[in-house]
Protein backbone atom coordinates (compact mmCIF):
# COMPACT_ATOMS: atom_id res chain seq x y z
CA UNK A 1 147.75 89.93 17.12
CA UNK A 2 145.48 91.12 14.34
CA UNK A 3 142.76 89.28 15.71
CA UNK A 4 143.35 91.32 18.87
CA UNK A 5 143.40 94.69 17.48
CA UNK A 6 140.10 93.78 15.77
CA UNK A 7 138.09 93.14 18.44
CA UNK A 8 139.93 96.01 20.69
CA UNK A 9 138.45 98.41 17.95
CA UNK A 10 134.96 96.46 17.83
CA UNK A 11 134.93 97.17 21.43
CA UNK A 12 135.79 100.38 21.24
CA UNK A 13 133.22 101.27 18.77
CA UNK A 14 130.54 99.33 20.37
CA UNK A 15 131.59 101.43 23.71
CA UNK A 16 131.76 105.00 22.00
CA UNK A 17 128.17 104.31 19.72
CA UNK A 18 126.40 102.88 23.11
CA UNK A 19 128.04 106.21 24.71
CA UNK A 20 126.54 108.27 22.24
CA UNK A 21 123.56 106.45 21.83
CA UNK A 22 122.74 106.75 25.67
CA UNK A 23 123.87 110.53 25.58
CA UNK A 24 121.45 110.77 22.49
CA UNK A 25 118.37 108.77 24.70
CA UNK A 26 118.84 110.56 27.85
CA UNK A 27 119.12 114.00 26.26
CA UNK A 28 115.95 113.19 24.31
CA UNK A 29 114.65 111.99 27.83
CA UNK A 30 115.45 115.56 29.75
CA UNK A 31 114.50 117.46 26.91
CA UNK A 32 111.08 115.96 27.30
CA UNK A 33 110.83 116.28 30.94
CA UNK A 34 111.83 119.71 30.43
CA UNK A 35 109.68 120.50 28.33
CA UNK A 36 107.16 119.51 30.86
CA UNK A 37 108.38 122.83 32.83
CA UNK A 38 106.39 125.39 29.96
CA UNK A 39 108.01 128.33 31.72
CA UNK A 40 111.26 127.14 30.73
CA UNK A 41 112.95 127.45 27.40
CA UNK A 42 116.78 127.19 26.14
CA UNK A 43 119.03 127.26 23.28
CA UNK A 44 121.22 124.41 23.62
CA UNK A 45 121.50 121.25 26.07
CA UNK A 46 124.54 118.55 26.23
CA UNK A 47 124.55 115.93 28.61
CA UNK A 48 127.43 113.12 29.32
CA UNK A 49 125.80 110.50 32.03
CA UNK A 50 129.10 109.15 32.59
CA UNK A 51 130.07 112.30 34.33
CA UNK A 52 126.93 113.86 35.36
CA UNK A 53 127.41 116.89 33.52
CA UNK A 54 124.37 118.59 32.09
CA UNK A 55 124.83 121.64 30.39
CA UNK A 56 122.35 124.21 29.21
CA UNK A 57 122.80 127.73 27.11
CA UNK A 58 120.78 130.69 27.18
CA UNK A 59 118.24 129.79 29.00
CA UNK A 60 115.13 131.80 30.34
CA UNK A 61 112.64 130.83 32.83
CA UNK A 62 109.48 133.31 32.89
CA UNK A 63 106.94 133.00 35.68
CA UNK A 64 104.52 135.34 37.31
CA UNK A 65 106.71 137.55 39.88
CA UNK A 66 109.79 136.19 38.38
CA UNK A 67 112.30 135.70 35.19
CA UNK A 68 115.43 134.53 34.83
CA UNK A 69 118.31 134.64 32.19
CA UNK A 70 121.48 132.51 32.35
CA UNK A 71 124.06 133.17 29.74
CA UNK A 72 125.26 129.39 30.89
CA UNK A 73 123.92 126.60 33.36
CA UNK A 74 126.42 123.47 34.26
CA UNK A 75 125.29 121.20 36.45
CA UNK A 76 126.79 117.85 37.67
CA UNK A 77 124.08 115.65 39.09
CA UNK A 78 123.49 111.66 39.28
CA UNK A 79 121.50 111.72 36.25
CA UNK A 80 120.31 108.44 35.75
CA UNK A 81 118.30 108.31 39.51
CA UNK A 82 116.66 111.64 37.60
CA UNK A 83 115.26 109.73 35.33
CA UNK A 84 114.31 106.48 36.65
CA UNK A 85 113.17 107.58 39.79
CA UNK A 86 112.43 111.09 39.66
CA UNK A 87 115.18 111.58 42.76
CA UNK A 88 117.35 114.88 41.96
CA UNK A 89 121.39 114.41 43.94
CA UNK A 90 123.35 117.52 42.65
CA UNK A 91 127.08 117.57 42.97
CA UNK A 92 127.59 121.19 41.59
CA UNK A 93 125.97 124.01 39.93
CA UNK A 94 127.66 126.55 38.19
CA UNK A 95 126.22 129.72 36.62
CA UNK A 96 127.80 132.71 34.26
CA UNK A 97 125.62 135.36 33.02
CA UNK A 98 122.75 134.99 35.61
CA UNK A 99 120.21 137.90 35.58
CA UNK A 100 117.09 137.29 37.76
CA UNK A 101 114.18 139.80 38.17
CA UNK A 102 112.09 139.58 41.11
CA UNK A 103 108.29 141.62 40.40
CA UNK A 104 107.21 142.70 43.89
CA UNK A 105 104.10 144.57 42.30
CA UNK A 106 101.13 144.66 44.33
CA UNK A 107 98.78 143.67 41.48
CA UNK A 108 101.13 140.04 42.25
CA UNK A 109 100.45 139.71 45.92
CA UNK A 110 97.84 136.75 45.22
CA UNK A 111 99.82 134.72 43.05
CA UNK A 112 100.52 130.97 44.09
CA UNK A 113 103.91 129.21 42.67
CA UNK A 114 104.56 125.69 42.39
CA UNK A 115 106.15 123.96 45.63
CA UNK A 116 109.92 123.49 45.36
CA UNK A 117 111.95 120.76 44.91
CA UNK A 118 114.32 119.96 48.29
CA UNK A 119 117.42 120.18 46.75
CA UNK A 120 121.01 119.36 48.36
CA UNK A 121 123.56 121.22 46.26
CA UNK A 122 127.14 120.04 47.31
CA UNK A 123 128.98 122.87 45.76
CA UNK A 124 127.01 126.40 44.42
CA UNK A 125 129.18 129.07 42.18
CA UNK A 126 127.29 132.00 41.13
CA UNK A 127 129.68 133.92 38.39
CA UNK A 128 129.06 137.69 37.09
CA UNK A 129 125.27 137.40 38.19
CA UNK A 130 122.73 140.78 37.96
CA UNK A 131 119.86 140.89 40.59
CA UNK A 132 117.13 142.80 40.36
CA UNK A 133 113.54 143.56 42.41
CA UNK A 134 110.95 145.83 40.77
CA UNK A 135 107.76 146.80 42.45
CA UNK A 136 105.43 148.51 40.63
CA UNK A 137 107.39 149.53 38.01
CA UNK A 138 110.10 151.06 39.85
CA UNK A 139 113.29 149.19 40.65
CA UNK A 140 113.32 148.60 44.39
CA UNK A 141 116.45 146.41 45.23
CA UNK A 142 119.60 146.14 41.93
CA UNK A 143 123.03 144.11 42.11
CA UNK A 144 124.88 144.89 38.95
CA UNK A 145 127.48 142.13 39.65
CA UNK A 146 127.56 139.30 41.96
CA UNK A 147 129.62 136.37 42.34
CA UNK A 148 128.69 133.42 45.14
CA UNK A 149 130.36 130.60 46.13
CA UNK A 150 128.93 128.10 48.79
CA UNK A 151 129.30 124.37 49.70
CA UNK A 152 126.76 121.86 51.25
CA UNK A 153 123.54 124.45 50.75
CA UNK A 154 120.02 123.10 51.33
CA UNK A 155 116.90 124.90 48.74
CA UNK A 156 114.98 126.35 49.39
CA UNK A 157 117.17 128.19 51.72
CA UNK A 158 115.40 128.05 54.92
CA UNK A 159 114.02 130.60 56.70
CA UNK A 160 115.79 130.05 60.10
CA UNK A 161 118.61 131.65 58.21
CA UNK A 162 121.22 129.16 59.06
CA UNK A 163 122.72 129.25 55.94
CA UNK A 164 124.25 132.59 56.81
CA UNK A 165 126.28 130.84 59.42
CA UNK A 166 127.81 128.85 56.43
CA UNK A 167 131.57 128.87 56.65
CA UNK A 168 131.88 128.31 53.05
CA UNK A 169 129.66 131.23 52.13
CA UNK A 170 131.56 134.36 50.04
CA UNK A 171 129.55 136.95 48.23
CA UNK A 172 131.60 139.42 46.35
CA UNK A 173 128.66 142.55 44.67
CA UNK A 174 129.73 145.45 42.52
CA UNK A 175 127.28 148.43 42.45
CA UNK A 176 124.44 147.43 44.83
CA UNK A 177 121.27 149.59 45.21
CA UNK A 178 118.31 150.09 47.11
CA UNK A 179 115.78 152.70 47.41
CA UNK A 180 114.69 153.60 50.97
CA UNK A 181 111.93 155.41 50.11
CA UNK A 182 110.28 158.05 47.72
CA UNK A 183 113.35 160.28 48.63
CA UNK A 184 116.14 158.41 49.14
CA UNK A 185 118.80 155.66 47.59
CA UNK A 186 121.04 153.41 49.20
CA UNK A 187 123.99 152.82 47.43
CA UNK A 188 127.58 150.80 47.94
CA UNK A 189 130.16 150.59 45.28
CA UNK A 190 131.30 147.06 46.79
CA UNK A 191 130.29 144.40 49.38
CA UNK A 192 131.75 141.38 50.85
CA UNK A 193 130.27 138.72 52.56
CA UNK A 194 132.50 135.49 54.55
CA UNK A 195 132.75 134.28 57.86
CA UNK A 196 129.73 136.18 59.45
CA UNK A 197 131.31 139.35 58.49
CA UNK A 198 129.92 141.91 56.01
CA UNK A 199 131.89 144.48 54.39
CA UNK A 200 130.79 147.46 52.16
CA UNK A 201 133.01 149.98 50.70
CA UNK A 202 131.86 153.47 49.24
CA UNK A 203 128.59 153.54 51.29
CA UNK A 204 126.24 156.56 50.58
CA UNK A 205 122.36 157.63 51.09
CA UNK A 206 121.79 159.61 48.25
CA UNK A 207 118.85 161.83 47.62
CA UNK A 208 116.06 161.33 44.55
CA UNK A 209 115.86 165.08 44.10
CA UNK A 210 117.66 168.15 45.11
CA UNK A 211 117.20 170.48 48.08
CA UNK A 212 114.90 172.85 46.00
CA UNK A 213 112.67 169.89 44.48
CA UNK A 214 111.80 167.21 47.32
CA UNK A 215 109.23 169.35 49.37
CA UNK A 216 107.47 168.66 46.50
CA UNK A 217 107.33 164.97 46.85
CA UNK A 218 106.53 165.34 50.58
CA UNK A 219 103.23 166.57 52.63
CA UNK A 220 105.03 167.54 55.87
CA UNK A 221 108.63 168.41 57.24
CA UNK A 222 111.24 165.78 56.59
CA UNK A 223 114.79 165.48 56.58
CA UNK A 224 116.50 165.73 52.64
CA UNK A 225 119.89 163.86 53.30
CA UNK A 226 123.08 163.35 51.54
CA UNK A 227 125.59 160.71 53.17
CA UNK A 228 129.04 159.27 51.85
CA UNK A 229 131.05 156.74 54.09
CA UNK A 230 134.54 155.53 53.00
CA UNK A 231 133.26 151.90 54.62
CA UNK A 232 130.83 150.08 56.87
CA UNK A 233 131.79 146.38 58.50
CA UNK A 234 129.89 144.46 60.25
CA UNK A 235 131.39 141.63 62.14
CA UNK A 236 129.75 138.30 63.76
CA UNK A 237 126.70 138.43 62.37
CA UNK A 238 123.59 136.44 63.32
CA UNK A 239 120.31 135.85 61.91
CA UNK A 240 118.37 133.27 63.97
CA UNK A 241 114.45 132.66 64.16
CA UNK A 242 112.70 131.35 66.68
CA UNK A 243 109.21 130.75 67.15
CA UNK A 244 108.69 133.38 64.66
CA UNK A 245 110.74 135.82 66.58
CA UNK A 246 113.77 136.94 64.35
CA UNK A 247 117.26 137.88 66.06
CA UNK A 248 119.62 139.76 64.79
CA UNK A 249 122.77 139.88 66.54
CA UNK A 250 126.57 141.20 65.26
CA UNK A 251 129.94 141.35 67.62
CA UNK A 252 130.84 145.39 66.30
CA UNK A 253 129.62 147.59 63.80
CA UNK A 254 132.33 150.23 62.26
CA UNK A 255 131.80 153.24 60.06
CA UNK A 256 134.90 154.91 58.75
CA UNK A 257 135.30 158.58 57.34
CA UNK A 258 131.99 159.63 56.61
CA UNK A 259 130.40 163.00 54.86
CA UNK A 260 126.91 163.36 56.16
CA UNK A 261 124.19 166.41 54.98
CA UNK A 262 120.65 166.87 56.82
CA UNK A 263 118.65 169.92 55.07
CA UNK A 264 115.14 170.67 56.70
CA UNK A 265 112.66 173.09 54.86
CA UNK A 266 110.71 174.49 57.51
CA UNK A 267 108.69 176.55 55.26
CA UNK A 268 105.88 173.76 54.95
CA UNK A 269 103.78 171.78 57.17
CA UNK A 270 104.77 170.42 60.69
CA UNK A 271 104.71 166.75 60.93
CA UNK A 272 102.82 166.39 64.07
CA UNK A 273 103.29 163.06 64.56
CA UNK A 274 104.35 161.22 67.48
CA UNK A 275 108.19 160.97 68.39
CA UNK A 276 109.02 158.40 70.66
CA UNK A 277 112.24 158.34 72.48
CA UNK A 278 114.77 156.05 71.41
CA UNK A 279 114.33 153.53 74.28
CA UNK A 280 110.58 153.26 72.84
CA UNK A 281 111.34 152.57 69.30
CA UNK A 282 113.59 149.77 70.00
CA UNK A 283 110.90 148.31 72.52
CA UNK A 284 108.89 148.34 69.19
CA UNK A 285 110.84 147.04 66.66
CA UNK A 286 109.12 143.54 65.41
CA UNK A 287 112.62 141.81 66.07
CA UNK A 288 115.35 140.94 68.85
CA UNK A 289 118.22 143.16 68.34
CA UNK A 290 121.77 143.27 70.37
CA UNK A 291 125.00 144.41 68.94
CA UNK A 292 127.93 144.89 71.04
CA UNK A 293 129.35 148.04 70.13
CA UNK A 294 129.25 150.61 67.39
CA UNK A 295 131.88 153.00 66.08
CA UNK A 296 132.26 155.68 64.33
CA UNK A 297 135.08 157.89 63.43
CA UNK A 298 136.17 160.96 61.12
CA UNK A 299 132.25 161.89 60.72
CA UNK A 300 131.52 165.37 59.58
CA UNK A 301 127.66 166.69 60.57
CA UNK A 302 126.14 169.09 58.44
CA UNK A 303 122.98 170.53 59.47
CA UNK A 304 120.96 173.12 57.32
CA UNK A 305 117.51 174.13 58.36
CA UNK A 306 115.41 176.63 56.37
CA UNK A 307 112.75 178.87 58.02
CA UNK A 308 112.35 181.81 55.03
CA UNK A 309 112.16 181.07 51.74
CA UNK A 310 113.92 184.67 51.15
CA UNK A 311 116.84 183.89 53.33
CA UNK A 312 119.69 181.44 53.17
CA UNK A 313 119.48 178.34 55.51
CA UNK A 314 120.88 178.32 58.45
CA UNK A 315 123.60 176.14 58.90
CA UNK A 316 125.73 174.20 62.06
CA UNK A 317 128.37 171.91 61.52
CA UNK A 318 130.35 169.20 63.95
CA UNK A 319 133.59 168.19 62.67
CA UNK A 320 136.08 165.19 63.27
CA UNK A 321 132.89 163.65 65.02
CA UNK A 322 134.38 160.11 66.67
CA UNK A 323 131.69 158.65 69.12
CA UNK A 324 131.12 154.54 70.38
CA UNK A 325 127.86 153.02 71.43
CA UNK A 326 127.92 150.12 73.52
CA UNK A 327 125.33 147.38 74.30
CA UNK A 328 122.64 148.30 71.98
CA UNK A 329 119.75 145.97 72.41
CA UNK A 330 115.84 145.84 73.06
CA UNK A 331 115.50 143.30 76.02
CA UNK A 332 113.22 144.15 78.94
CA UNK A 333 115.42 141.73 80.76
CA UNK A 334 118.66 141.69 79.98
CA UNK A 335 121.53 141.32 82.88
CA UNK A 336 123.42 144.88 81.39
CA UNK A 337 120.51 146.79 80.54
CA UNK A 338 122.38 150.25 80.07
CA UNK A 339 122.63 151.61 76.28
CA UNK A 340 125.56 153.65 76.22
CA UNK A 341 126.32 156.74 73.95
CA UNK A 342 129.99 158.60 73.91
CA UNK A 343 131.02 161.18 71.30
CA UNK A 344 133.63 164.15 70.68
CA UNK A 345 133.91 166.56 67.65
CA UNK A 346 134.70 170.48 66.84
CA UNK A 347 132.95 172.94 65.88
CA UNK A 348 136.02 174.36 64.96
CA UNK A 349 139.88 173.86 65.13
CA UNK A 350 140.18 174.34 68.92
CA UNK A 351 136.71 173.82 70.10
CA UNK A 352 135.42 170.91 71.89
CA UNK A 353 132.41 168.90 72.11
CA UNK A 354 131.76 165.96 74.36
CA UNK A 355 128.44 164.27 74.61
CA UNK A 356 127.08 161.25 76.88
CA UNK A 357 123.60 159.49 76.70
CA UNK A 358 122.71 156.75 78.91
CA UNK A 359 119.37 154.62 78.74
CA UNK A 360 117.77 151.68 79.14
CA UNK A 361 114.99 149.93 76.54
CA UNK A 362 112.41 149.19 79.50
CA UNK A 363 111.43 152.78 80.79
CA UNK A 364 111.95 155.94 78.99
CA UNK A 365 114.66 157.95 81.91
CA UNK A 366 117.93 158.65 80.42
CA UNK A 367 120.64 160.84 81.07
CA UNK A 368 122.78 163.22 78.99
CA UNK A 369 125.87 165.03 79.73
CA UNK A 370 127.45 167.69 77.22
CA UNK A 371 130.45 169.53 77.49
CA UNK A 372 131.26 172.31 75.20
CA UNK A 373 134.15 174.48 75.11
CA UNK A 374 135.90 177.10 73.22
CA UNK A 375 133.05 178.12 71.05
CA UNK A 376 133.35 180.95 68.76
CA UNK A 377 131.26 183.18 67.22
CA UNK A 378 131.62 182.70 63.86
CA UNK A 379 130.59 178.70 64.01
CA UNK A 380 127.25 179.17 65.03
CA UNK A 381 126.46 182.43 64.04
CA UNK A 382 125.93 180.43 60.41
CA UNK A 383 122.90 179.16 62.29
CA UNK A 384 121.81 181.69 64.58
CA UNK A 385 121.72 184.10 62.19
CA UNK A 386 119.22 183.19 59.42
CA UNK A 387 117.18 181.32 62.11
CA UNK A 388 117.07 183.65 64.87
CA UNK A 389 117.98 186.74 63.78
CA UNK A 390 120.53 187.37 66.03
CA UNK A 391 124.43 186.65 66.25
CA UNK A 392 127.15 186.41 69.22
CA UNK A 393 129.71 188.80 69.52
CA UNK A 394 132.73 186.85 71.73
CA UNK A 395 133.66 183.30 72.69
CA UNK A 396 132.56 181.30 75.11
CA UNK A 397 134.86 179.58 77.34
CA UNK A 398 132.37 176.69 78.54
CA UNK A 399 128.91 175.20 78.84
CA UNK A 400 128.48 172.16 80.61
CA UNK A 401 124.76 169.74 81.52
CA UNK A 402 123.95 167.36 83.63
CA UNK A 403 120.33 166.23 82.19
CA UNK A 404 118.38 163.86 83.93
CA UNK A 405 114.59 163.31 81.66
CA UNK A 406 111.84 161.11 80.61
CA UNK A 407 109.16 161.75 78.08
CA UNK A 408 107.11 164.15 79.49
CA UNK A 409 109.87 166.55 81.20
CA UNK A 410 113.80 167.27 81.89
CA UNK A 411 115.46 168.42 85.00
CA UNK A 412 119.13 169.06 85.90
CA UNK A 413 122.01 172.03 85.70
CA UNK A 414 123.02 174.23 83.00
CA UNK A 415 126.77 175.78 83.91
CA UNK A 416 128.30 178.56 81.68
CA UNK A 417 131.52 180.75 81.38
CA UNK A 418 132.39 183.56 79.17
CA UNK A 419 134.50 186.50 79.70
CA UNK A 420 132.85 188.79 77.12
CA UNK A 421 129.74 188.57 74.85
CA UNK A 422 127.54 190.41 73.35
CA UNK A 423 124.60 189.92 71.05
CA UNK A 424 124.15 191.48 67.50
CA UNK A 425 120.17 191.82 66.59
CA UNK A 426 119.59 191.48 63.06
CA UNK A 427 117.48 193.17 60.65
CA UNK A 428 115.59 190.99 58.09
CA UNK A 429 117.93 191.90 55.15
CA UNK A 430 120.74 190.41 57.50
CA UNK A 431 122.32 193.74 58.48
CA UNK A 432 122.71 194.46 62.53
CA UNK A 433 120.06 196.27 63.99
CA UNK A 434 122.14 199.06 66.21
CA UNK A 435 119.12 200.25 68.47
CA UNK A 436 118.01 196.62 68.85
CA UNK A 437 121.75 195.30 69.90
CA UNK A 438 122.28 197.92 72.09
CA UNK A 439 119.51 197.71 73.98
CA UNK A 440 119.70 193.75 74.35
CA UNK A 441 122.82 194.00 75.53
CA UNK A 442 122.21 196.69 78.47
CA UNK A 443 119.80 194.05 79.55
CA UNK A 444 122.21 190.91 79.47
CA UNK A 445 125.19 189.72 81.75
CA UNK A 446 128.28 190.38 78.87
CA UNK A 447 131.16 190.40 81.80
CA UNK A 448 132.95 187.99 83.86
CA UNK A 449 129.94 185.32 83.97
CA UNK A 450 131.27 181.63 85.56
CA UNK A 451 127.22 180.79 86.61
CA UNK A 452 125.67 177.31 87.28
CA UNK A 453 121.62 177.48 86.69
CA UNK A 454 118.94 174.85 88.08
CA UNK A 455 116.43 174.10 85.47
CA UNK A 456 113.57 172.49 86.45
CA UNK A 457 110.12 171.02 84.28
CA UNK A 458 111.62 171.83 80.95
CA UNK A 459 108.72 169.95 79.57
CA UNK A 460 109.24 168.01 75.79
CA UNK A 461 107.09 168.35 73.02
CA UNK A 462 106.59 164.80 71.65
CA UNK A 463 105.88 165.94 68.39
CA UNK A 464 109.78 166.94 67.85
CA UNK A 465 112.79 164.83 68.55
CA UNK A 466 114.74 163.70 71.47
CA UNK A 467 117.66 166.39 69.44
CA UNK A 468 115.12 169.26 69.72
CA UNK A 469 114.42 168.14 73.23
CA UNK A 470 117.45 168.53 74.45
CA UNK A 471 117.97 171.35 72.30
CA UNK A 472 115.74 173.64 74.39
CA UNK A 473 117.14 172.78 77.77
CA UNK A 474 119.97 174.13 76.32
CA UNK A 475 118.32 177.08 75.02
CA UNK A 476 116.88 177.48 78.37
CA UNK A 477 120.38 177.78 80.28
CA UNK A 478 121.56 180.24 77.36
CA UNK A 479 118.44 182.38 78.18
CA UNK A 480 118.99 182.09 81.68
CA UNK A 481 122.94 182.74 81.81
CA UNK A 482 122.36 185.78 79.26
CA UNK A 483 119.74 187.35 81.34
């Protein structure tokens, strides 16, 4: 029995020193294939070939356009076929602490890296991971926190971007931003990512600078905006490429409870630019898009525009805004060509506001419908007055459109009903001008009008957009109807 016990513990220490010899020989083996890679450094490396598991701490990987940091690296791999053969099979990878900078600067645009290795990862987990993408010095795209989780993924991901249809794919991010350009951020407190359905929670556009301080970042008139959504999903999502055609496709878009501000300062240069209609500028986008439908509820519209620096802006707002659009897409030949726009809101408690747009992406006709009824004074006269100088005295009982236009000019009818109204002319201090008010309003129809109007040629100036467009048919029937 002795004799047994002896050579069970000879064994046993022959087995543990050949284990750590072996450890010791292939460790000294990846070290110096490692250190083959002179971009990459580390603190610590432990390897056990019976398992597969290599493990590496605090490691950094510096190349031009890119660095990375990982607090820890684990990665379970056949490790002997590594280093016989040079073939790389990897079970698992798991990461904590990852922080990778992407450098997008232009001065980079000619750099070359070294071809990838095809890699077939059985299992991927991404833990408490920090992405970021500077260009030019100025951080373009951040994730403060991200945490992935994926099973059978191919790298390089390919760029067919099948690996979005993954079924094992999560992404969980904390704090993502991305700036939009020199005046605004994009920002969402939360996003997740599984089953071809993308959530993000606390959505905003934010502006760089306030009202007051981003003319000065801009040559000509552009929107400063300020937007806050409770959430944005977007379900059945697509990304498919196809003879270097991209498609992006999703089932329903929602956004939830939303806050947006548009400010325009007037006070500087027109941009004189062309403004296609909306059928054009999907015709041009450089992809195939189609999404089902699109909703959008509890949206509150704040529009300021400011035409004298010595006055306040003038200001409109549409409340309680709910609206779907259906069958959004860019085909010239698709089966349902029709792009469909419905929307209600308020501009006050028991106003109403309907609006209708139909088009299709092959010509530029569309139609638009509005309905507006039980306007008050008081919430436009916030607009008219600083922009127009004038103000309504009264409510209106009705205005309804039938709009049928293209790009060059809009026909249709312009129907309005009011029982009394008057106009207040202002002075340019803001007080009412009495000479000027009463003599406007011996000249205008202030009784009793119920009065349908024909409005032909309205023609469009394609310098301003399709809003402003139909903006001055509208004015048109107002001027019409008053007079």
């Amino acid at each position: 029995m002795k004799t047994f016990f002896r050579y069970t513990f000879i064994l046993m220490l022959c087995l543990l020193l050949g284990i750590i010899i072996s450890n010791f020989f292939v460790s000294k083996k990846i070290k110096i294939l490692i250190s083959e890679e002179t971009a990459l450094s580390y603190s610590s490396l432990s390897v056990n070939i019976f398992t597969g598991n290599l493990t590496l701490k605090q490691v950094r990987f510096n190349e031009a356009g890119q660095e990375i940091r990982i607090e820890k690296i684990r990665l379970n791999a056949e490790i002997i076929p590594y280093i016989t053969e040079g073939k790389i099979s990897i079970e698992s990878i798991e990461t904590k602490g990852l922080n990778l900078k992407i450098y997008a600067d232009s001065s980079l645009e000619n750099r070359t890296f070294k071809k990838s290795i095809l890699l077939n990862i059985g299992r991927l987990h991404l833990e408490d991971s920090k992405i970021t993408v500077e260009n030019d010095g100025q951080t373009k795209f951040e994730i403060a926190q991200l945490n992935l989780k994926a099973e059978n993924i191919k790298w390089p991901l390919d760029k067919t971007y099948e690996w979005l249809s993954n079924e094992s794919l999560e992404i969980e991010a904390k704090n993502l931003k991305y700036s939009i350009d020199t005046l605004h951020d994009f920002k969402t407190e939360s996003l997740d990512f599984s089953n071809k359905s993308l959530r993000l929670s606390e959505v905003s556009v934010e502006p760089k600078f306030t009202k007051s301080e981003y003319i000065h970042h801009i040559q000509t008139e552009k929107d400063w905006m300020n937007l806050k959504s409770k959430f944005l999903k977007i379900s059945g999502i697509e990304l498919l490429e196809k003879e270097d055609l991209l498609y992006v496709f999703s089932d329903k878009i929602q956004v939830d409870t939303t806050d947006f501000h548009i400010y325009r300062d007037k006070t500087i240069a027109d941009d004189t630019s062309y403004k296609p209609l909306y059928s054009q500028a999907l015709r041009d986008l450089d992809f195939q898009l189609k999404v089902d439908s699109l909703l959008f509820s509890e949206l509150d519209l704040t529009y300021q525009e400011l035409v004298d620096q010595r006055k306040k802006p003038g200001e409109i707002k549409f409340n309680s805004i709910h609206g779907h659009i259906s069958n959004i897409h860019n085909s010239l030949n698709a089966k349902q060509p029709d792009i469909k726009v419905a929307a209600k809101a308020k501009f006050s408690q028991n106003s109403e506001i309907l609006f209708h747009l139909n088009f299709v992406p092959d010509h530029e006709q569309f139609y638009v419908s509005t309905y507006l009824a039980q306007i008050e004074d008081n919430s436009i006269n916030s607009f008219f007055g600083p922009n127009m100088q004038m103000e309504l005295d009264g409510k209106i009982k009705e205005i309804r459109t039938a709009i049928y236009g293209n790009n060059t000019e809009m026909n249709g009818e312009f129907s309005m009903a009011y029982d009394k109204l008057k106009l207040d002319i202002l002075n340019k201090n803001g007080s009412k001008n009495s000479f000027a008010s009463l003599l406007s309003n011996a000249l205008i129809k202030n009784k009793n009008v119920d009065k349908t109007h024909t409005l032909s040629d309205i023609e469009r100036n394609n310098t301003k957009s399709f809003w402003n467009y139909v903006m001055i048919f509208h004015s048109q029937g107002l001027k019409n109807s008053l007079l």
